[in-house]
Protein backbone atom coordinates (compact mmCIF):
# COMPACT_ATOMS: atom_id res chain seq x y z
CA UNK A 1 41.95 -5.36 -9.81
CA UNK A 2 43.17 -6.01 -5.61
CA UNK A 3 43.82 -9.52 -4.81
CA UNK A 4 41.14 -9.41 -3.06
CA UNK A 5 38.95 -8.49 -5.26
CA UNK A 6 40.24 -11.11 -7.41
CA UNK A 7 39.99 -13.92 -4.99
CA UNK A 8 36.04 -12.84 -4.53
CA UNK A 9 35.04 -12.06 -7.73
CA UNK A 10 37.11 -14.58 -9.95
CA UNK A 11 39.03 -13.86 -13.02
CA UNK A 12 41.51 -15.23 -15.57
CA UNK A 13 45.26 -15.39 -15.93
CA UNK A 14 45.88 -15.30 -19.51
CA UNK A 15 49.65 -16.17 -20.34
CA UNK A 16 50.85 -15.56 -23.68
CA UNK A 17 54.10 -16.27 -25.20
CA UNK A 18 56.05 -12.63 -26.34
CA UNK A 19 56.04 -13.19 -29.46
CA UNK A 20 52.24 -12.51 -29.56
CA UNK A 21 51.75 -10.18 -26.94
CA UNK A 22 51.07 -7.09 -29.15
CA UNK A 23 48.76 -8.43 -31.08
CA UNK A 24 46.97 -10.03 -27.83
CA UNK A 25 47.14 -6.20 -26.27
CA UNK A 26 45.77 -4.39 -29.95
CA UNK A 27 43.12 -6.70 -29.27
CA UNK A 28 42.50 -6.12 -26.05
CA UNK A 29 42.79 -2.12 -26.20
CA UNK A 30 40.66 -1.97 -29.42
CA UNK A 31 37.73 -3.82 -27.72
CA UNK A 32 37.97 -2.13 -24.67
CA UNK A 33 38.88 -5.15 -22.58
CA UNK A 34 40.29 -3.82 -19.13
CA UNK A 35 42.89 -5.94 -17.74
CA UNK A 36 45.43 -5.85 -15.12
CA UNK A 37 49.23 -5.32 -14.47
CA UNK A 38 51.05 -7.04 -17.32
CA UNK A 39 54.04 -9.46 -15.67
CA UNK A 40 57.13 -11.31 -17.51
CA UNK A 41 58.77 -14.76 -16.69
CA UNK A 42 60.87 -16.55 -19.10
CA UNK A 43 59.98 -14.88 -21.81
CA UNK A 44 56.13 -15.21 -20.79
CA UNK A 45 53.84 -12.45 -20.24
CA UNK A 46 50.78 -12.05 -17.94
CA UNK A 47 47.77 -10.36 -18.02
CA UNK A 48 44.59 -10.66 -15.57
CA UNK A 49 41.46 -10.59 -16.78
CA UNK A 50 37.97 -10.56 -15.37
CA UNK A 51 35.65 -13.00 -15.88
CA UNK A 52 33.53 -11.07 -18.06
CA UNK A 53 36.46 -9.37 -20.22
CA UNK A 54 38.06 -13.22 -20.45
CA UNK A 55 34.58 -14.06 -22.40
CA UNK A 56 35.06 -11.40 -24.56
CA UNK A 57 38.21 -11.62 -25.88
CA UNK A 58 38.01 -15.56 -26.59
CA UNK A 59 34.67 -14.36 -28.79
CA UNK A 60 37.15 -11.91 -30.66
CA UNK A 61 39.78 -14.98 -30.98
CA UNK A 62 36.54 -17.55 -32.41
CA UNK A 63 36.29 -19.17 -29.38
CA UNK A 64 39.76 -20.56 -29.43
CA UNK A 65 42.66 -19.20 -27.68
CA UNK A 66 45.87 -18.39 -30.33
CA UNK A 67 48.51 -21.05 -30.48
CA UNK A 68 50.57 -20.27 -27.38
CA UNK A 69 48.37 -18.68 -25.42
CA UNK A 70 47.24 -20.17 -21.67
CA UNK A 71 44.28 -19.33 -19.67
CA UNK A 72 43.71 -20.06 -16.08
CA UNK A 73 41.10 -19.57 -14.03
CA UNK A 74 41.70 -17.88 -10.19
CA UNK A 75 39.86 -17.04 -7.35
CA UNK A 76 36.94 -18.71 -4.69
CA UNK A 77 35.05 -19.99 -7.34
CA UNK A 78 38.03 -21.61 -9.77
CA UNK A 79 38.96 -23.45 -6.16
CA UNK A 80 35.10 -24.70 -5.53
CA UNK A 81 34.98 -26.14 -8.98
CA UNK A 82 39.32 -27.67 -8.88
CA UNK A 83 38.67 -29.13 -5.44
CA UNK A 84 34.98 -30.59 -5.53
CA UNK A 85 34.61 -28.36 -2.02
CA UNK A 86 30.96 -29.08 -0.75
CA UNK A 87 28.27 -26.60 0.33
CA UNK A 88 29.19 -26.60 3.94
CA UNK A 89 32.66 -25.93 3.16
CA UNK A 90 31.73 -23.25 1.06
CA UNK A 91 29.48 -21.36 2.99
CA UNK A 92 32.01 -21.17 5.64
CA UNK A 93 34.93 -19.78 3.77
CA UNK A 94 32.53 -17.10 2.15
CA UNK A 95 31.45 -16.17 6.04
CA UNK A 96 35.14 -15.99 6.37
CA UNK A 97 35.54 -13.68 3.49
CA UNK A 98 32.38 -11.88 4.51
CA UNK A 99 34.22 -11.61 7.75
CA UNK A 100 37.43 -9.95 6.62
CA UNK A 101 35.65 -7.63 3.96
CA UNK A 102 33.93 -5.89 6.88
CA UNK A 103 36.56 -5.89 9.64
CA UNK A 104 38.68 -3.67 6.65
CA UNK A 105 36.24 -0.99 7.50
CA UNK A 106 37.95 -0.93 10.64
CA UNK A 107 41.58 0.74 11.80
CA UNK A 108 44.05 -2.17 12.46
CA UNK A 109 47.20 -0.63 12.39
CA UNK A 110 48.61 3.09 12.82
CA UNK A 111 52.08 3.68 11.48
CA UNK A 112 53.62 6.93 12.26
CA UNK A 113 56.19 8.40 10.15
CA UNK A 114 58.15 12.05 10.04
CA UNK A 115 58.12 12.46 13.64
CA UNK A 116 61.37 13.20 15.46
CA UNK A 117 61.29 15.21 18.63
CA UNK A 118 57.79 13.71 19.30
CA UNK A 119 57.59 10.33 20.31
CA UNK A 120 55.14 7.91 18.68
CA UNK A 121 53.63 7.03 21.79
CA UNK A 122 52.77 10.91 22.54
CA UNK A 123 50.90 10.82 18.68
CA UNK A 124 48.78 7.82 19.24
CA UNK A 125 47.78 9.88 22.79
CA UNK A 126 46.56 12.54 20.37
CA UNK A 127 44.85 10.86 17.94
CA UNK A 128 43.08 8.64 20.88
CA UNK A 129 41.63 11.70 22.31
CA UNK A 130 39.79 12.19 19.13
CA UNK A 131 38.88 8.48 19.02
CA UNK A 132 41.65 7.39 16.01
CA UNK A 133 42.76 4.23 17.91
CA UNK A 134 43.13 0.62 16.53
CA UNK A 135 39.79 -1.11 16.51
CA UNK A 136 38.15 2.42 15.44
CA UNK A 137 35.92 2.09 12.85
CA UNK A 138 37.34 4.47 9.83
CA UNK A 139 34.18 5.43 8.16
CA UNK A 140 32.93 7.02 11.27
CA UNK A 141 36.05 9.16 11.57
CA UNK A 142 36.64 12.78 9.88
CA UNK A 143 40.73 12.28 9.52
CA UNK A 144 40.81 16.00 8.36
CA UNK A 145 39.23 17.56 11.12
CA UNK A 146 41.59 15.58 14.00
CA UNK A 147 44.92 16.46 11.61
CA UNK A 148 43.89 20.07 11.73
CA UNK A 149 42.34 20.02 15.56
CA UNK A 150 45.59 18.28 16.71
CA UNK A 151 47.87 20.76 14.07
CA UNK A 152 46.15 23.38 16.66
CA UNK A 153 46.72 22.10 20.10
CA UNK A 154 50.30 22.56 20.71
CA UNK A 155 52.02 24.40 17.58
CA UNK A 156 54.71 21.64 17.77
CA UNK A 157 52.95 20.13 14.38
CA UNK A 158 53.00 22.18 11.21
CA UNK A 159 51.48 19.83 9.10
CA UNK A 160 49.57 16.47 9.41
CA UNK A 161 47.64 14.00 7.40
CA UNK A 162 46.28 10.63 7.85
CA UNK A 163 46.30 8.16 5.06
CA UNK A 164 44.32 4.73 5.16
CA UNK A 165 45.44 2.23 3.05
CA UNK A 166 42.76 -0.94 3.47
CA UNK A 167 43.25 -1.32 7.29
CA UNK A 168 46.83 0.41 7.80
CA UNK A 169 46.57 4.07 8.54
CA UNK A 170 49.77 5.80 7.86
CA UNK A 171 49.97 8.97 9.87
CA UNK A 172 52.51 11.54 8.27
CA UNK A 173 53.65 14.84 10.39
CA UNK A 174 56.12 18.01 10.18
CA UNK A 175 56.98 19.20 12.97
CA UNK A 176 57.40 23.03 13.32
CA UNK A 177 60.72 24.11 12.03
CA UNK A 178 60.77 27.53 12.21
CA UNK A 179 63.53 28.49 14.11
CA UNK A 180 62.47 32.88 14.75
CA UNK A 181 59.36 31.70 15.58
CA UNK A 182 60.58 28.68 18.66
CA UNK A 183 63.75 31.18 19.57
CA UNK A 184 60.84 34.17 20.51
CA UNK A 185 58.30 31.58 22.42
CA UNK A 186 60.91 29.62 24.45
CA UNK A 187 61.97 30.52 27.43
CA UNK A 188 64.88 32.64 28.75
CA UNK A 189 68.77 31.24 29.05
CA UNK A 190 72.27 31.93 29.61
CA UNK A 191 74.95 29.87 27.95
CA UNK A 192 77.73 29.05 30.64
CA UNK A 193 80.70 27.02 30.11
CA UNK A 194 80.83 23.35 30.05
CA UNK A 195 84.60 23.13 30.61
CA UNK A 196 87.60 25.04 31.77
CA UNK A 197 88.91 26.69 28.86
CA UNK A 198 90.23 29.65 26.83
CA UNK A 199 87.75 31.49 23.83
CA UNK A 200 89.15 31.18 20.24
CA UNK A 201 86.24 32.80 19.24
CA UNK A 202 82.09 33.30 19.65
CA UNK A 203 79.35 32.85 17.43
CA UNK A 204 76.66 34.60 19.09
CA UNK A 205 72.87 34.22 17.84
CA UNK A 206 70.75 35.46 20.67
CA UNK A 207 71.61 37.55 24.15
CA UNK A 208 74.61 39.72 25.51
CA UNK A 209 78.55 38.11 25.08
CA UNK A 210 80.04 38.54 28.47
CA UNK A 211 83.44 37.07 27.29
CA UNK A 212 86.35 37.80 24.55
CA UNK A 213 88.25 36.04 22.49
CA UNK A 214 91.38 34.74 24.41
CA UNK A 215 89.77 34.91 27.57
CA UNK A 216 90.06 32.13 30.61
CA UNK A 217 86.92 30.60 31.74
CA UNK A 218 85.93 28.41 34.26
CA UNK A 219 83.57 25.43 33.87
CA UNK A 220 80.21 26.94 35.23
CA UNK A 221 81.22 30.81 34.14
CA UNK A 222 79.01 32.64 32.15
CA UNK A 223 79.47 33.30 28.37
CA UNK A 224 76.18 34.40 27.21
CA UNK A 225 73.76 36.32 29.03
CA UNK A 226 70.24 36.16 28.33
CA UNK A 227 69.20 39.34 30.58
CA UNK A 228 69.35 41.91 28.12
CA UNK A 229 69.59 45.88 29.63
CA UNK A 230 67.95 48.37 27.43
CA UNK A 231 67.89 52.23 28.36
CA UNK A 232 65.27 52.18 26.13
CA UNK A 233 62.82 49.22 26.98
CA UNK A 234 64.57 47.72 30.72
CA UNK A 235 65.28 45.00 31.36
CA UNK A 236 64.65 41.96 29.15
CA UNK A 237 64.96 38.19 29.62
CA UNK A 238 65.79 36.25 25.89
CA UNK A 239 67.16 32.92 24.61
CA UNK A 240 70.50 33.02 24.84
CA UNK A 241 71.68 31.49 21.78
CA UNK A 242 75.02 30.55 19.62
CA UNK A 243 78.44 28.79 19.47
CA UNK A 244 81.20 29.89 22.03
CA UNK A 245 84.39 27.91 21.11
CA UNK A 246 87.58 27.37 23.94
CA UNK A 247 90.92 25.42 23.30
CA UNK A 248 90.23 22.60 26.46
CA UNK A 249 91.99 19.90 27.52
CA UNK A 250 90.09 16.51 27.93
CA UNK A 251 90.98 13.23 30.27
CA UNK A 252 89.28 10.01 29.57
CA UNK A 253 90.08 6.76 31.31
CA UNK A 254 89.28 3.39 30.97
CA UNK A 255 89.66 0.14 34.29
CA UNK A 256 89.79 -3.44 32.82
CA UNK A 257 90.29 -5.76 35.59
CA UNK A 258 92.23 -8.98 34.01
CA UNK A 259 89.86 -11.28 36.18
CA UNK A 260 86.56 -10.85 34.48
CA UNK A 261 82.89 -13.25 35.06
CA UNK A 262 81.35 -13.73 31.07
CA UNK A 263 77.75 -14.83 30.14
CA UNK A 264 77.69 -18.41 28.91
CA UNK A 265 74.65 -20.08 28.12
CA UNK A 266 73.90 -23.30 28.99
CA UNK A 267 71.98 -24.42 26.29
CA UNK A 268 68.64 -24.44 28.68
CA UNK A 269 65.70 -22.57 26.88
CA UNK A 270 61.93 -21.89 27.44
CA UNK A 271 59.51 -20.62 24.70
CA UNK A 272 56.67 -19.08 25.43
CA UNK A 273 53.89 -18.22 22.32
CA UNK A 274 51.21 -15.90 22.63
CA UNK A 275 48.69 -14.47 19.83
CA UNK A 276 48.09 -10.98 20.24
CA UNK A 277 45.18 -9.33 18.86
CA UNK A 278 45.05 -5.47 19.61
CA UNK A 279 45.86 -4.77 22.53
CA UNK A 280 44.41 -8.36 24.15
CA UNK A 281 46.78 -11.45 24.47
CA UNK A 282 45.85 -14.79 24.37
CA UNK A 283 48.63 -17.10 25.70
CA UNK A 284 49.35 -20.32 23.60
CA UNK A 285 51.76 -22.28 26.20
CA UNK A 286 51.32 -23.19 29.85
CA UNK A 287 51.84 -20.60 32.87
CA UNK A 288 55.12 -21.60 33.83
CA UNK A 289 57.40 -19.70 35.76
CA UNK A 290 61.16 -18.85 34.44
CA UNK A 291 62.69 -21.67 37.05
CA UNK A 292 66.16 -19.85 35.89
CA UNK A 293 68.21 -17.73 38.29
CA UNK A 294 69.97 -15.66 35.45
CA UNK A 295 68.46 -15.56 31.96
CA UNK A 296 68.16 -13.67 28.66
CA UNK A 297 64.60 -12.70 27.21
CA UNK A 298 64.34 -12.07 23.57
CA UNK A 299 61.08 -11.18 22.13
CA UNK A 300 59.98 -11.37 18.20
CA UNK A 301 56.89 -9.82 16.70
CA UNK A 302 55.32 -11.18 13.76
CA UNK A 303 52.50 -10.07 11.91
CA UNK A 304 50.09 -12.29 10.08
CA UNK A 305 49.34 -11.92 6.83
CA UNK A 306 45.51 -12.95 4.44
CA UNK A 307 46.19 -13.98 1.01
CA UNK A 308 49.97 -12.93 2.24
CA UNK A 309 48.80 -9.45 1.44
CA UNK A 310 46.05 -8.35 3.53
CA UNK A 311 47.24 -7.03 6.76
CA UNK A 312 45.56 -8.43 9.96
CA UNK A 313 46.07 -6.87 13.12
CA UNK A 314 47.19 -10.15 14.91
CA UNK A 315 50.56 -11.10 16.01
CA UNK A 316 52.33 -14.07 17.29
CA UNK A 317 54.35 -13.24 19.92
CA UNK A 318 57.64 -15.33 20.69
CA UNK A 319 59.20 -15.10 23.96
CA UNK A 320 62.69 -17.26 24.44
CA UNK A 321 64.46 -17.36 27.88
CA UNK A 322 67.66 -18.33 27.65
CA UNK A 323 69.46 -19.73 30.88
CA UNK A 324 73.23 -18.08 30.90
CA UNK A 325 75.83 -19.15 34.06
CA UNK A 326 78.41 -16.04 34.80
CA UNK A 327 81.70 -17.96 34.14
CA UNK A 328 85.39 -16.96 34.96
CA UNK A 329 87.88 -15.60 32.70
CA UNK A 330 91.39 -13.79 32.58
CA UNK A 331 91.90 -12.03 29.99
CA UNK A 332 95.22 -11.49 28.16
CA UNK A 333 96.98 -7.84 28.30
CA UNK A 334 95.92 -7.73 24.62
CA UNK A 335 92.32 -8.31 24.99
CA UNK A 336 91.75 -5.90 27.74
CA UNK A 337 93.89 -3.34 26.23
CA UNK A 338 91.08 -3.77 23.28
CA UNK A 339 88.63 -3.40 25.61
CA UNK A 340 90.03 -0.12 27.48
CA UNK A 341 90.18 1.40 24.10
CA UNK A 342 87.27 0.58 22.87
CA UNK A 343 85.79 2.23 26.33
CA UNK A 344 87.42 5.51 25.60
CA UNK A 345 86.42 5.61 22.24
CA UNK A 346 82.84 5.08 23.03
CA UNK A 347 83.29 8.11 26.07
CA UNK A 348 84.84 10.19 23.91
CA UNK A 349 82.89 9.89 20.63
CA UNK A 350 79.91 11.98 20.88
CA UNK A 351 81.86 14.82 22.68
CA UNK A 352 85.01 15.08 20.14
CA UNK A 353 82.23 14.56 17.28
CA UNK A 354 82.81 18.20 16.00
CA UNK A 355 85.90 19.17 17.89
CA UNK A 356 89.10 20.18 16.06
CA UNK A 357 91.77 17.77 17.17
CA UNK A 358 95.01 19.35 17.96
CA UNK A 359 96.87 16.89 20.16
CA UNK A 360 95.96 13.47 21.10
CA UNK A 361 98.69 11.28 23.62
CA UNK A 362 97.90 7.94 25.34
CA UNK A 363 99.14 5.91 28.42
CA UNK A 364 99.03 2.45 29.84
CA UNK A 365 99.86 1.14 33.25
CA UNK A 366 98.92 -2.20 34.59
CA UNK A 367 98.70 -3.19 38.58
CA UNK A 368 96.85 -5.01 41.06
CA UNK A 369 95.13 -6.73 38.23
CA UNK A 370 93.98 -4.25 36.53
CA UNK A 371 94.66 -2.53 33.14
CA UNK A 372 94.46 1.55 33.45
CA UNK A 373 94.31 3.14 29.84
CA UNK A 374 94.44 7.40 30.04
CA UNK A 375 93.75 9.41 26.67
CA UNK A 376 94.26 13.28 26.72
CA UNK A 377 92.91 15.60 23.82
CA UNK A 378 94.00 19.01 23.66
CA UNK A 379 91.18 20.12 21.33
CA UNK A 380 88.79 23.36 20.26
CA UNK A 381 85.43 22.65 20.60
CA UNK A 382 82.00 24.24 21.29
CA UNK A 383 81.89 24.83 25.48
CA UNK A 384 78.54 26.50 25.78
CA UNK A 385 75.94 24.74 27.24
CA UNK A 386 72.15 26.07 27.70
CA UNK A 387 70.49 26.68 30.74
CA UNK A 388 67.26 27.79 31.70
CA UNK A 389 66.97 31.45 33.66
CA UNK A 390 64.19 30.64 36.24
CA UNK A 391 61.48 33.02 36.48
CA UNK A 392 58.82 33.65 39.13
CA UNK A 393 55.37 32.72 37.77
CA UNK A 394 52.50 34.82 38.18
């Protein structure tokens, strides 16, 4: 039984201690009582009932509940008859529920998941042009038809499905993985060289080597061609593929001036609230401009919850602008030496990611104010880099 469904239609809580709970569940099985999910706290146990099934079991028990047991009664109904609510009061919380039960026929929220070369915003473009778009109204909609119409457009998408859960539609994709299939439909390359180096050794997938294995190259020179000539067939443009691995030689530097301007804030601040619904906004707090020169905007989402379980497509929307003054500093040789390395390390990370580290030497100077950190690599790594062999279109 939903919480929803709970709330609406009423039912009972029955809470029995555990030293009873089997024979509480015999009875319940044996009369074929449905109830819900079965919870424990503090040696307590929970079971929901409906109204009808509550009525039934305390006829099994004589009327009386067992000594232990505990029955409460939940939903619209229980809270009409705790709180004395009148008519009026009534009527309009049932419109309200009314209200909600119908707008879950409706699309609220899309959540994409599985996707990684194709951005979520190029999905919900997709599914728009079929009319899946928040606001759309679900029963209307043939979710199998758009997966497989959309699984058809492009061949990026091998496999697609759309799953509504209440208002939340979780859209789940694979994207098209096979690698024979994207190496024959892209378009031609060469692989040239990324770096002035000598070959250790190639790894060639895909065109014609036009280097060996202890070889000089320049950055720019061509390792791979993908212009393939065939006495047979001609002349024929592929996708040059594959590793080419060269011993180079790598510089990175880092400048840290010792006279530096940080962000302080000055503890001014201006919060602006807005509800969003969709894609409208309706703004809670006066037009007022930012009256701050230099500032920091951080914005927070939150989603708003029925029942703290039923998803409703409105947000409250939180701006803060922060007020920061730029404020002079001199840092010590130790803190920008920190700095400098940290630099390095962050221009050197993704590009040493896979190398094979043979040497690694560092130097320091300091002048004019400034601290000059130098890092050289002597390294093997993979030097090819793709690039596209222009062709005249037709």
């Amino acid at each position: 039984m939903s919480k929803l469904s709970r709330f609406v239609l009423g039912a009972y809580l029955l809470t029995v201690p555990k030293e009873t709970l089997k024979n509480v569940m015999n009875t319940l099985i044996t009369s074929g009582i449905p109830f819900g999910k079965t919870k424990e706290k503090n040696g307590f146990y929970t079971l929901c009932l409906t109204i009808r099934g509550y009525k039934e079991y305390l006829q099994k028990c004589g009327g009386v509940l067992i000594f232990g047991e505990k029955a409460e009664a939940v939903g619209i109904l229980a809270v009409i008859s705790r709180y004395k609510i009148r008519f009026g009061m009534f009527a309009g919380a049932l419109l309200f529920i009314l209200s909600v039960f119908l707008s879950s026929l409706f699309v609220w929220d899309i959540n994409i998941v599985g996707n990684v070369n194709i951005t979520e915003a190029e999905i919900l473009e997709r599914l728009d042009a079929y009319g899946f778009r928040l606001g759309a109204f679900s029963p209307r909609l043939d979710t199998q038809d758009i997966c497989s119409r959309i699984i058809l457009e492009k061949g990026d998408i091998s496999f697609m499905s759309i799953n509504m859960k209440g208002t939340v539609a979780t859209v789940v994709i694979h994207e098209s993985d096979d690698e024979e299939s994207a190496a024959e439909n892209s378009a031609p390359s060469n692989l040239i060289s990324k770096y002035d180096a000598q070959i250790e050794r190639l790894e060639v997938e895909g065109g014609v080597s036009e280097v060996k294995a202890l070889q000089t190259v320049k950055k720019g020179e061509l390792l791979v061609s993908g212009i393939i000539d065939s006495n047979a067939l001609g002349y024929r443009l592929v996708r040059a593929r594959g590793k080419v691995l060269g011993r180079v030689t790598l510089f990175f530097k880092s400048e840290i001036p010792l006279e530096q301007t940080e962000k302080k804030p000055t503890g001014e601040q201006i919060v602006k609230k807005n509800i969003k619904f969709f894609s409208k906004n309706l703004n809670l707090s006066k037009n007022v401009d930012i009256p701050y020169e230099k500032y920091d905007t951080i914005v927070n989402e939150k989603k708003l919850f029925l029942l703290g379980t039923i998803e409703l497509p409105v947000f409250i929307v939180i701006r803060k602008y922060t007020e920061y003054e730029q404020t002079p500093v001199t840092l010590s040789r130790d803190e920008a030496y920190k700095r400098a390395l940290a630099e390095i390390e962050s221009q050197s990370k993704d590009i040493l990611a896979d190398a094979e580290i043979l040497s690694r030497s560092m130097s320091l100077e300091e002048g004019d104010g400034v601290l000059r950190l130098s890092m050289e690599v002597e390294c093997i790594l993979d030097i090819a880099q793709e690039v596209k062999i222009e062709t005249a279109r037709r």
